[in-house]
PDB file of N, CA and C in Angstrom:
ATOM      1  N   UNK A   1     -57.880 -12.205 -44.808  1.00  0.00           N
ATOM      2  CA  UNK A   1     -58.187 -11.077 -43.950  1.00  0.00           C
ATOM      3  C   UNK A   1     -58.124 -11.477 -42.476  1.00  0.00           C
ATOM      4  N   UNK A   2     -58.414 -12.724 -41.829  1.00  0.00           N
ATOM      5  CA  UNK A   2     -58.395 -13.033 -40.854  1.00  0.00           C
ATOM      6  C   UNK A   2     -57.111 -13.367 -40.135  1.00  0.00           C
ATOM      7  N   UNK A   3     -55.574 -13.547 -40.557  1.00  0.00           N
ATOM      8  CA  UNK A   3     -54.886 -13.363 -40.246  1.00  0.00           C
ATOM      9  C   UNK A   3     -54.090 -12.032 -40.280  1.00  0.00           C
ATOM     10  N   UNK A   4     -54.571 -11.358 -41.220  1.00  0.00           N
ATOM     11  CA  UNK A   4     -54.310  -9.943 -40.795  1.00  0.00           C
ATOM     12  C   UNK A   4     -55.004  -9.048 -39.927  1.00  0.00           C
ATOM     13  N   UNK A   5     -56.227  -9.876 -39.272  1.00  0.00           N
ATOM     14  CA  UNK A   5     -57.068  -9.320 -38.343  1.00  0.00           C
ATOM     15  C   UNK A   5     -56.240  -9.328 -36.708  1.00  0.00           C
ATOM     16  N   UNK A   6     -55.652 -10.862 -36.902  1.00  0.00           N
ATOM     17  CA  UNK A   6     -55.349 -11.475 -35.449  1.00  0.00           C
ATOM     18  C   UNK A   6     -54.058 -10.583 -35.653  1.00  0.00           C
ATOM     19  N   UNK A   7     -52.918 -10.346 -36.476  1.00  0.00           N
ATOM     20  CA  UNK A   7     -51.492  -9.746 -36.787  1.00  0.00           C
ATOM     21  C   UNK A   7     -52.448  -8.257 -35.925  1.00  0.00           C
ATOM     22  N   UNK A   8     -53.101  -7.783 -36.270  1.00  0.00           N
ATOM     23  CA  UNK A   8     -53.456  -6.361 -36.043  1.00  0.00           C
ATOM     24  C   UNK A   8     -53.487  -6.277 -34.442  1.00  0.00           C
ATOM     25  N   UNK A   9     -54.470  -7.674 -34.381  1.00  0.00           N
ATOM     26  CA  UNK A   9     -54.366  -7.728 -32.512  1.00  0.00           C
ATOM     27  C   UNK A   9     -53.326  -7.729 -31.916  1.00  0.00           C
ATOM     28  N   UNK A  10     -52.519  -9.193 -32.598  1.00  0.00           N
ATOM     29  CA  UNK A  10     -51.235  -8.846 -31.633  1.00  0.00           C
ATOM     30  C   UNK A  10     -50.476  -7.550 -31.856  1.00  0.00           C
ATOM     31  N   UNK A  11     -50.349  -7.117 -33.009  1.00  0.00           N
ATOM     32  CA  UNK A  11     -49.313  -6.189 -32.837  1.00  0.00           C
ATOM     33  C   UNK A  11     -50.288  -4.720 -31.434  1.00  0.00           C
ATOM     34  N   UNK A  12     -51.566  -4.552 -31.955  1.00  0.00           N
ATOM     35  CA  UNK A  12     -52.105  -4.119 -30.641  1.00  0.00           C
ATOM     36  C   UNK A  12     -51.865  -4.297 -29.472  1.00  0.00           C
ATOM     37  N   UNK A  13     -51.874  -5.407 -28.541  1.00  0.00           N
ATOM     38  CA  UNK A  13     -51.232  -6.030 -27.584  1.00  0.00           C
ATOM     39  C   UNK A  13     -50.074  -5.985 -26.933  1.00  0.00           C
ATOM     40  N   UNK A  14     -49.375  -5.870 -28.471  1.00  0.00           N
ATOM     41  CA  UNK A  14     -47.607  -6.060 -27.593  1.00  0.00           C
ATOM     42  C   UNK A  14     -47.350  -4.084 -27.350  1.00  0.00           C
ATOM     43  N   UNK A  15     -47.863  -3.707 -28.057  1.00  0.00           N
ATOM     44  CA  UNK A  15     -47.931  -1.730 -28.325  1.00  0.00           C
ATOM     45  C   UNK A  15     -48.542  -1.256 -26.656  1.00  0.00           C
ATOM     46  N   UNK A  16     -49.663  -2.229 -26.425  1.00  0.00           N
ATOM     47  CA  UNK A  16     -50.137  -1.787 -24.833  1.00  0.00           C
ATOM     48  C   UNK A  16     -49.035  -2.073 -23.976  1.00  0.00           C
ATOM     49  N   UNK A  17     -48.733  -3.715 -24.191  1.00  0.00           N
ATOM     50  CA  UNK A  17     -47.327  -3.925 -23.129  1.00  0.00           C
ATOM     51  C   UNK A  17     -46.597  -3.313 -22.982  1.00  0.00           C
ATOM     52  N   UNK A  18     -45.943  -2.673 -24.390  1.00  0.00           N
ATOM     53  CA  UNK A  18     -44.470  -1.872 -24.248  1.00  0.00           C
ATOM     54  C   UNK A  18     -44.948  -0.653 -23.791  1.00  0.00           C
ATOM     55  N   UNK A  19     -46.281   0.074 -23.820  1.00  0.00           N
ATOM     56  CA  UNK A  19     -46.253   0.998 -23.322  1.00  0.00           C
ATOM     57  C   UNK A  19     -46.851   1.255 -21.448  1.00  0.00           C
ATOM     58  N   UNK A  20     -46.550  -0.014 -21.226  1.00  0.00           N
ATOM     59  CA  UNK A  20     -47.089  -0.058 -19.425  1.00  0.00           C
ATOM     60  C   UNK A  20     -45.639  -0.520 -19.289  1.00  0.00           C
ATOM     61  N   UNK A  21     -44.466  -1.040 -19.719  1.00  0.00           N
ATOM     62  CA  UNK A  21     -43.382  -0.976 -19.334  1.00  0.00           C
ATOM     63  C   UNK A  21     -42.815   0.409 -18.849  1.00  0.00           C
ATOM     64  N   UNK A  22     -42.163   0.628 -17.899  1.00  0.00           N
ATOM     65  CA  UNK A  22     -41.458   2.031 -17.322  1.00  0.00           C
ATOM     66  C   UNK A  22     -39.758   1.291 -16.914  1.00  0.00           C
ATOM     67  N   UNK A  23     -38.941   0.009 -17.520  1.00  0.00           N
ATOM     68  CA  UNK A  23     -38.035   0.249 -16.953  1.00  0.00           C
ATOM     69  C   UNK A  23     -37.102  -0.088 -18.491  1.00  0.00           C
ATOM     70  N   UNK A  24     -36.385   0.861 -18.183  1.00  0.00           N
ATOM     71  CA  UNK A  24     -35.461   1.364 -20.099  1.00  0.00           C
ATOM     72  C   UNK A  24     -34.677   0.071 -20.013  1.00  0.00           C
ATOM     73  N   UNK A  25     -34.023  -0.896 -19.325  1.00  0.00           N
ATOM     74  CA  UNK A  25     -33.729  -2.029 -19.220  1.00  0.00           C
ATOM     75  C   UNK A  25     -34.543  -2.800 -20.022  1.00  0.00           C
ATOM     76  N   UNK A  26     -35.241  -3.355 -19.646  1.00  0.00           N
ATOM     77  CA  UNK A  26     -36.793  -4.041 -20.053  1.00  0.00           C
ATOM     78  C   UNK A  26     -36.763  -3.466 -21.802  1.00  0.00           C
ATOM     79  N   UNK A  27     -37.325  -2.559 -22.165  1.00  0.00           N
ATOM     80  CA  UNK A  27     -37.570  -1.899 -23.356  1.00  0.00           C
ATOM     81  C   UNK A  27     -35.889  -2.343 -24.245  1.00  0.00           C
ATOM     82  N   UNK A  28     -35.164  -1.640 -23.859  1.00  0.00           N
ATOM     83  CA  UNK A  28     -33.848  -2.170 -24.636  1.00  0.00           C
ATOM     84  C   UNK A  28     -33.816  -4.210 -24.535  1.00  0.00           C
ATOM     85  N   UNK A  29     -33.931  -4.722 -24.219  1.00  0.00           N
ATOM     86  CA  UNK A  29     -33.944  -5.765 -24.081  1.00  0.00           C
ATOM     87  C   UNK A  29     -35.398  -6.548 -25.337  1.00  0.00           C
ATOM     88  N   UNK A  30     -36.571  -6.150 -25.140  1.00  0.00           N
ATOM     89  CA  UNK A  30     -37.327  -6.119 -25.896  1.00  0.00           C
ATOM     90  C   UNK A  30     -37.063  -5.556 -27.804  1.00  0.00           C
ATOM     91  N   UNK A  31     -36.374  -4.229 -27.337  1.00  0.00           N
ATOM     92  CA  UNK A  31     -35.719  -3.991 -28.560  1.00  0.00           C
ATOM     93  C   UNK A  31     -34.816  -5.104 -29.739  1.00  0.00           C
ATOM     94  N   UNK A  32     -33.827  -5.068 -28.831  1.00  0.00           N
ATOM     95  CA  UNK A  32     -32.696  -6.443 -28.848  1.00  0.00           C
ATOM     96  C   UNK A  32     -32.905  -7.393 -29.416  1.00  0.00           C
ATOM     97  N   UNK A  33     -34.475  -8.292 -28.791  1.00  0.00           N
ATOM     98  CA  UNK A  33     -35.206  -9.252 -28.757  1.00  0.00           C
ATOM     99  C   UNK A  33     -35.789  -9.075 -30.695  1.00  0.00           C
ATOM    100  N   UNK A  34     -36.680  -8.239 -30.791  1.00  0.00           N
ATOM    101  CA  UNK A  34     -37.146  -7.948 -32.118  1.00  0.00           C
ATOM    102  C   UNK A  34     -35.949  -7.836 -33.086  1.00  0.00           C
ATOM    103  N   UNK A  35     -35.090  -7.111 -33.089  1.00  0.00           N
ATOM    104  CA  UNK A  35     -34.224  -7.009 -34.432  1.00  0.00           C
ATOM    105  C   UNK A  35     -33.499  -8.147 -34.518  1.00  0.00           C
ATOM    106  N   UNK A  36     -33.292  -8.964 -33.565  1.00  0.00           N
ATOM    107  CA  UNK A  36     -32.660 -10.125 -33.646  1.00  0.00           C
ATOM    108  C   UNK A  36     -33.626 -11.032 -34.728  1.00  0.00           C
ATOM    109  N   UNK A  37     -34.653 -11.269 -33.864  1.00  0.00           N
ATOM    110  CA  UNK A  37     -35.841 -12.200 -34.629  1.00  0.00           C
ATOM    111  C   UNK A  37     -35.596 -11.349 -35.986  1.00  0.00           C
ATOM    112  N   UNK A  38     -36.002 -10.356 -36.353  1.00  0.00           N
ATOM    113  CA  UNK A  38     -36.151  -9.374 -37.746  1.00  0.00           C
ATOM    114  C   UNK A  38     -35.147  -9.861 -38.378  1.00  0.00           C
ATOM    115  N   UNK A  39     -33.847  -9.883 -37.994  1.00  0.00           N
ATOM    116  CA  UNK A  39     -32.640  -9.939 -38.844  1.00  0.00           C
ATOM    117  C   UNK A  39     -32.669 -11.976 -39.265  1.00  0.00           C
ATOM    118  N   UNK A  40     -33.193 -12.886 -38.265  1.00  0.00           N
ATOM    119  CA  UNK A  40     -33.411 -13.989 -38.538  1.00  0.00           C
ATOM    120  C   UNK A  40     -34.077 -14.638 -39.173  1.00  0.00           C
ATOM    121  N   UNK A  41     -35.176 -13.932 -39.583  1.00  0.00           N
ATOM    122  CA  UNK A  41     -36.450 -14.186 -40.667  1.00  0.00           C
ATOM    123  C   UNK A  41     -36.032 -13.375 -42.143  1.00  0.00           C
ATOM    124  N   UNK A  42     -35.162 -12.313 -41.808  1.00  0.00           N
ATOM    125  CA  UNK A  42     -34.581 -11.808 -43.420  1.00  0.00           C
ATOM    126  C   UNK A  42     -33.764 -13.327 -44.038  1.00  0.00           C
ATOM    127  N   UNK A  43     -32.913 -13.770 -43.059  1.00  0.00           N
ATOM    128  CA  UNK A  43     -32.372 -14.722 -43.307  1.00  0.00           C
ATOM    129  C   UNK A  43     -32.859 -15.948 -43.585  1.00  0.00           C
ATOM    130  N   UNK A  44     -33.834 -16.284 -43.135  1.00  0.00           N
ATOM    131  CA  UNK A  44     -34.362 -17.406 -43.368  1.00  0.00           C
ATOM    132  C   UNK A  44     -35.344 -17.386 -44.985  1.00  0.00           C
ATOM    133  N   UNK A  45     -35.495 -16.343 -45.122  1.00  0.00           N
ATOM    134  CA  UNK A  45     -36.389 -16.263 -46.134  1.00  0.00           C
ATOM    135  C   UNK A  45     -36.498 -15.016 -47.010  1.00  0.00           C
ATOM    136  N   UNK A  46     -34.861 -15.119 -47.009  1.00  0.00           N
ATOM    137  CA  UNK A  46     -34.211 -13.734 -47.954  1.00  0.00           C
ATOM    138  C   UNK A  46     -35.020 -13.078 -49.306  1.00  0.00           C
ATOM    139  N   UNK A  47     -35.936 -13.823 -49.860  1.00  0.00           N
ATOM    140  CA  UNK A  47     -36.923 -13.694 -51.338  1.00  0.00           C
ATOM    141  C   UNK A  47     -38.224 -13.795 -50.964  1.00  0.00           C
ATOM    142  N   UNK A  48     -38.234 -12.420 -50.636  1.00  0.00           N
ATOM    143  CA  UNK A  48     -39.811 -12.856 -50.386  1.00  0.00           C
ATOM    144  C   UNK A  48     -40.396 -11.651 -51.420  1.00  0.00           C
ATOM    145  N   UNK A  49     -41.219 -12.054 -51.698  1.00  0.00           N
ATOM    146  CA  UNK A  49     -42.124 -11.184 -52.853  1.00  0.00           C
ATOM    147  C   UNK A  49     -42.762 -10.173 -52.531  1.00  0.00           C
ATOM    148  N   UNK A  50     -42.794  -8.794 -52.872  1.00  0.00           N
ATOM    149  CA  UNK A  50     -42.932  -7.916 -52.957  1.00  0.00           C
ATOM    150  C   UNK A  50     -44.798  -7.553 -52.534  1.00  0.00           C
ATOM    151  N   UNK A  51     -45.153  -8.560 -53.234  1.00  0.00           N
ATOM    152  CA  UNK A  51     -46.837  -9.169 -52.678  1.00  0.00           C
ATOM    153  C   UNK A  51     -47.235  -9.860 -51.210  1.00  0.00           C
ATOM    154  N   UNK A  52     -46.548 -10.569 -50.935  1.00  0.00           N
ATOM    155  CA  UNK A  52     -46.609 -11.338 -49.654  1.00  0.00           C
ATOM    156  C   UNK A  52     -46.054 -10.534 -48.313  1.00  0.00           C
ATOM    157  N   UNK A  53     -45.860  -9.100 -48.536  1.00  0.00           N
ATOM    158  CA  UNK A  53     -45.496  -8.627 -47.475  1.00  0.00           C
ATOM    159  C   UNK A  53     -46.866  -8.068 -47.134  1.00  0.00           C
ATOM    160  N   UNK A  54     -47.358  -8.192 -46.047  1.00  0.00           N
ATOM    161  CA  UNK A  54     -48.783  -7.406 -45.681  1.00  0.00           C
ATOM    162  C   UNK A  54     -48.348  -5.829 -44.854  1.00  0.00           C
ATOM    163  N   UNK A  55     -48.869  -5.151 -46.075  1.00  0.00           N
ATOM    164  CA  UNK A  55     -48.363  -3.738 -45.650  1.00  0.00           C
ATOM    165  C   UNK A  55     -49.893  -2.916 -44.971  1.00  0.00           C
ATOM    166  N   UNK A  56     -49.862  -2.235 -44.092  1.00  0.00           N
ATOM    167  CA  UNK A  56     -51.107  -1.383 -43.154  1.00  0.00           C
ATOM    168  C   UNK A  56     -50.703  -0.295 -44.031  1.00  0.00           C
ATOM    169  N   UNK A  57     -52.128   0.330 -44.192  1.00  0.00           N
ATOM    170  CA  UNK A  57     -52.257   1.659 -44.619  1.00  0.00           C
ATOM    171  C   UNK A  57     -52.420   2.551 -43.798  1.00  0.00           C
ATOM    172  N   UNK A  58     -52.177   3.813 -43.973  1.00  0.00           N
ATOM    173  CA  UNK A  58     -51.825   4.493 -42.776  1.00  0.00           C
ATOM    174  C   UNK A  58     -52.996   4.883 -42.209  1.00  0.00           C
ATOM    175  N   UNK A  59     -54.222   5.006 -42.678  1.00  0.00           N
ATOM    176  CA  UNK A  59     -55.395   4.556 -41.866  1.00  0.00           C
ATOM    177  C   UNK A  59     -54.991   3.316 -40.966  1.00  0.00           C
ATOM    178  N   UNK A  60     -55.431   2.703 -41.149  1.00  0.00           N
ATOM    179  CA  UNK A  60     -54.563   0.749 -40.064  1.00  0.00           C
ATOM    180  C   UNK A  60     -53.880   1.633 -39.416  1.00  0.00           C
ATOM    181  N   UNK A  61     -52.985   2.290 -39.609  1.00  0.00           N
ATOM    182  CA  UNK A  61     -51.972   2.103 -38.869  1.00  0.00           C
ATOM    183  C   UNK A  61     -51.961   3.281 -37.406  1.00  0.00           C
ATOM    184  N   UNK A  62     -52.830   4.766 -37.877  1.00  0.00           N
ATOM    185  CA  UNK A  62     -53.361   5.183 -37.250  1.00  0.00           C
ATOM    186  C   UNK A  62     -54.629   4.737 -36.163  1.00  0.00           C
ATOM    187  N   UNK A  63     -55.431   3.926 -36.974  1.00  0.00           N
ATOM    188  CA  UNK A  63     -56.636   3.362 -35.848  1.00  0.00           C
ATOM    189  C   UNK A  63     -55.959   2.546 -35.075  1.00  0.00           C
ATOM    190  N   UNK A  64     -54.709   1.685 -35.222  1.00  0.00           N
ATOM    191  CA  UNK A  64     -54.299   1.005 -34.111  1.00  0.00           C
ATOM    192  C   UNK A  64     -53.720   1.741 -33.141  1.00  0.00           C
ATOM    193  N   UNK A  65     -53.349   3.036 -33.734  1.00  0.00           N
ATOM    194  CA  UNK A  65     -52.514   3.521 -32.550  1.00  0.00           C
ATOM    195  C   UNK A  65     -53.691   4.014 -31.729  1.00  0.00           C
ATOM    196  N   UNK A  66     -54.462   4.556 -31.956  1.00  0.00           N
ATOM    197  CA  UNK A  66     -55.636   5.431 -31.533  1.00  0.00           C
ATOM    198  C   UNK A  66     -56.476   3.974 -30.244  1.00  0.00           C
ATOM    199  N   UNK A  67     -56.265   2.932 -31.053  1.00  0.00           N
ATOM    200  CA  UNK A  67     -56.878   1.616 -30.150  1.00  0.00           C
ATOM    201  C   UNK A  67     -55.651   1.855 -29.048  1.00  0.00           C
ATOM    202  N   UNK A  68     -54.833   1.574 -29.242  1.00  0.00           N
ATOM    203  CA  UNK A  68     -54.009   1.764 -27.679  1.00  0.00           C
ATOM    204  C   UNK A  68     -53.347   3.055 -27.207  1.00  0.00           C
ATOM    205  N   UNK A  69     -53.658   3.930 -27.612  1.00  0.00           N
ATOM    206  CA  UNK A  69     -54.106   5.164 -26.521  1.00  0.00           C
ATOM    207  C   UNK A  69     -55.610   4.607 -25.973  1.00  0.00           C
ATOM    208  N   UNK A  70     -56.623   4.727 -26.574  1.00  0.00           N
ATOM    209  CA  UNK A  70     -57.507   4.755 -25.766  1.00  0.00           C
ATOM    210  C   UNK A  70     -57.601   3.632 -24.712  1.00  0.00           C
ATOM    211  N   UNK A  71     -56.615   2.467 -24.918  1.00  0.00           N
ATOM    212  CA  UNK A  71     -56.254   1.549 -23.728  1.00  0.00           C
ATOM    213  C   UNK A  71     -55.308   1.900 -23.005  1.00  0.00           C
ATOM    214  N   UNK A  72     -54.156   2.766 -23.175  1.00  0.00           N
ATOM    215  CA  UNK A  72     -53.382   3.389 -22.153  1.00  0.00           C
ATOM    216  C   UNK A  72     -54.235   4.269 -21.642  1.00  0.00           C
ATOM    217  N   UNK A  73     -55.349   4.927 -21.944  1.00  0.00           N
ATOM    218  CA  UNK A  73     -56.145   5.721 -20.918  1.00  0.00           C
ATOM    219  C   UNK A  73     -56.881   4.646 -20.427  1.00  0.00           C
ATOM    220  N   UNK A  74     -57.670   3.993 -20.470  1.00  0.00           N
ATOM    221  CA  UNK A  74     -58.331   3.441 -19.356  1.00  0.00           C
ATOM    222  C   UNK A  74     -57.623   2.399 -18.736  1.00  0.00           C
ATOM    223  N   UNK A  75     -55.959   2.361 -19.068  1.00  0.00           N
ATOM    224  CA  UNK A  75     -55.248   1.619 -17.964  1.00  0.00           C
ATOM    225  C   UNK A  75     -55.025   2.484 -16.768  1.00  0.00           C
ATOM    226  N   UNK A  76     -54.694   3.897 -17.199  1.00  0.00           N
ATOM    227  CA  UNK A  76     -54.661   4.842 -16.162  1.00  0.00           C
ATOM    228  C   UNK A  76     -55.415   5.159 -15.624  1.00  0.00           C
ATOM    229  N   UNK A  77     -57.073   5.145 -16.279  1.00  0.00           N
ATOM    230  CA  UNK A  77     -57.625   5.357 -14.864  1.00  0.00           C
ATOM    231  C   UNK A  77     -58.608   4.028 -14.357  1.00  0.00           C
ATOM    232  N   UNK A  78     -57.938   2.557 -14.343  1.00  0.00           N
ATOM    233  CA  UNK A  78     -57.908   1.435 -13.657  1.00  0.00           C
ATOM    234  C   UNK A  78     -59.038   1.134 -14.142  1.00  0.00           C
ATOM    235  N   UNK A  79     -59.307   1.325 -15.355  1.00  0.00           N
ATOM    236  CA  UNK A  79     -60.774   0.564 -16.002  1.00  0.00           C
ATOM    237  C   UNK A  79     -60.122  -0.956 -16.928  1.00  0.00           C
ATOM    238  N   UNK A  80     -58.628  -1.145 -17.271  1.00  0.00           N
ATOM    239  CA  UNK A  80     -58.353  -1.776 -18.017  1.00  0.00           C
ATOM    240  C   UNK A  80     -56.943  -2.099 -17.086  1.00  0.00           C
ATOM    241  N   UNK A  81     -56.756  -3.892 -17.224  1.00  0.00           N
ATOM    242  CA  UNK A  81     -55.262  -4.063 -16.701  1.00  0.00           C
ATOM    243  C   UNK A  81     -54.213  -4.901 -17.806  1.00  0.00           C
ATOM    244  N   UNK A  82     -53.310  -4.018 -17.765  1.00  0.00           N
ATOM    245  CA  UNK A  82     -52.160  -4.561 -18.912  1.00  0.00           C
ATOM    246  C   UNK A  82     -51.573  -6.419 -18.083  1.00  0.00           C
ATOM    247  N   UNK A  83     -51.024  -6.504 -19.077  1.00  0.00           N
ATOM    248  CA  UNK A  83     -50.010  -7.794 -18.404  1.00  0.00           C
ATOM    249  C   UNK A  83     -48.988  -7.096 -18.222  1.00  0.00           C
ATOM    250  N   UNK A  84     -47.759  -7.994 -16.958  1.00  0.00           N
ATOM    251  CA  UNK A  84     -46.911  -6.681 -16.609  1.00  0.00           C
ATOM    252  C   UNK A  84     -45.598  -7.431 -17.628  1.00  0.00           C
ATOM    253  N   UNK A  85     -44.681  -6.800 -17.874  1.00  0.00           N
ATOM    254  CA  UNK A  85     -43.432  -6.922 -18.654  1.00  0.00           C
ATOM    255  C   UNK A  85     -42.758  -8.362 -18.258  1.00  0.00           C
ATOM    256  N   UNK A  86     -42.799  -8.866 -17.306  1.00  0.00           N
ATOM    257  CA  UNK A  86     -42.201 -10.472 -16.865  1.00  0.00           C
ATOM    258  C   UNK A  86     -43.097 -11.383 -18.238  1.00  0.00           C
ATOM    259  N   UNK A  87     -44.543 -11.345 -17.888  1.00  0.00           N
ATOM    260  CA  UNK A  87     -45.499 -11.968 -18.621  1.00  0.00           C
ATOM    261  C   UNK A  87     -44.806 -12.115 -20.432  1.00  0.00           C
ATOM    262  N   UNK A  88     -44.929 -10.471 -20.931  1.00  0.00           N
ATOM    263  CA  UNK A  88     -44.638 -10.331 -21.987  1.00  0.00           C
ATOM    264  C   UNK A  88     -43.386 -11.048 -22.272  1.00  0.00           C
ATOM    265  N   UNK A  89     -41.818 -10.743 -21.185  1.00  0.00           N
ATOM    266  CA  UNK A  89     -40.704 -11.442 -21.992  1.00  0.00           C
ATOM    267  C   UNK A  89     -41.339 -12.591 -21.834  1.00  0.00           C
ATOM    268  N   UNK A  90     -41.892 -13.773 -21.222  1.00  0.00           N
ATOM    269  CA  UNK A  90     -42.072 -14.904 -20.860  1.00  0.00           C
ATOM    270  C   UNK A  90     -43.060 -15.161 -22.287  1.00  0.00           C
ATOM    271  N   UNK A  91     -43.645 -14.748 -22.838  1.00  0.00           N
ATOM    272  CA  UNK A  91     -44.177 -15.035 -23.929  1.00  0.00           C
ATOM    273  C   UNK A  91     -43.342 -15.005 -25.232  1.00  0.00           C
ATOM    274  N   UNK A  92     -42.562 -13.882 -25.396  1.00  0.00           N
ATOM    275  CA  UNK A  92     -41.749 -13.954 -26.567  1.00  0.00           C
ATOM    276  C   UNK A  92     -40.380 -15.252 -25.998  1.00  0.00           C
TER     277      UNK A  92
END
């Protein structure tokens, strides 16, 4: 459970970033970035079991979104500060 705790964060995290990004450059590039990796991990590990995929229920999957709206609102009104898009590519 605890690595599906921290998976929940990051994927939280990167959902705030992409959504304080405003330049469609940036976002396509990020895009790019993911299906590449996606298409490289099919490959690397073409058999993976039907069990070992950790799937969110759409509860999960709703409360995360609901977690970053309510952080895109208090980025907007300057109660909360994102990292800006340099940061993010510089991490992936």
């Amino acid at each position: 459970m605890n690595n599906a705790m921290s998976l929940e964060a990051v994927q939280t995290e990167l959902i705030r970033d992409i959504l304080n990004v405003s330049d469609v450059l940036i976002l396509e590039k990020i895009r790019k970035i993911l299906r590449n990796e996606e298409k490289f991990a099919e490959q690397s590990n073409p058999c993976v079991a039907e069990e070992e995929v950790p799937y969110m229920t759409k509860a999960e999957i709703l409360q995360n979104f609901d977690q970053a709206c309510k952080e895109l609102k208090l980025n907007l009104e300057g109660k909360l500060e994102f990292k800006d898009a340099e940061e993010l590519l510089d991490e992936l």
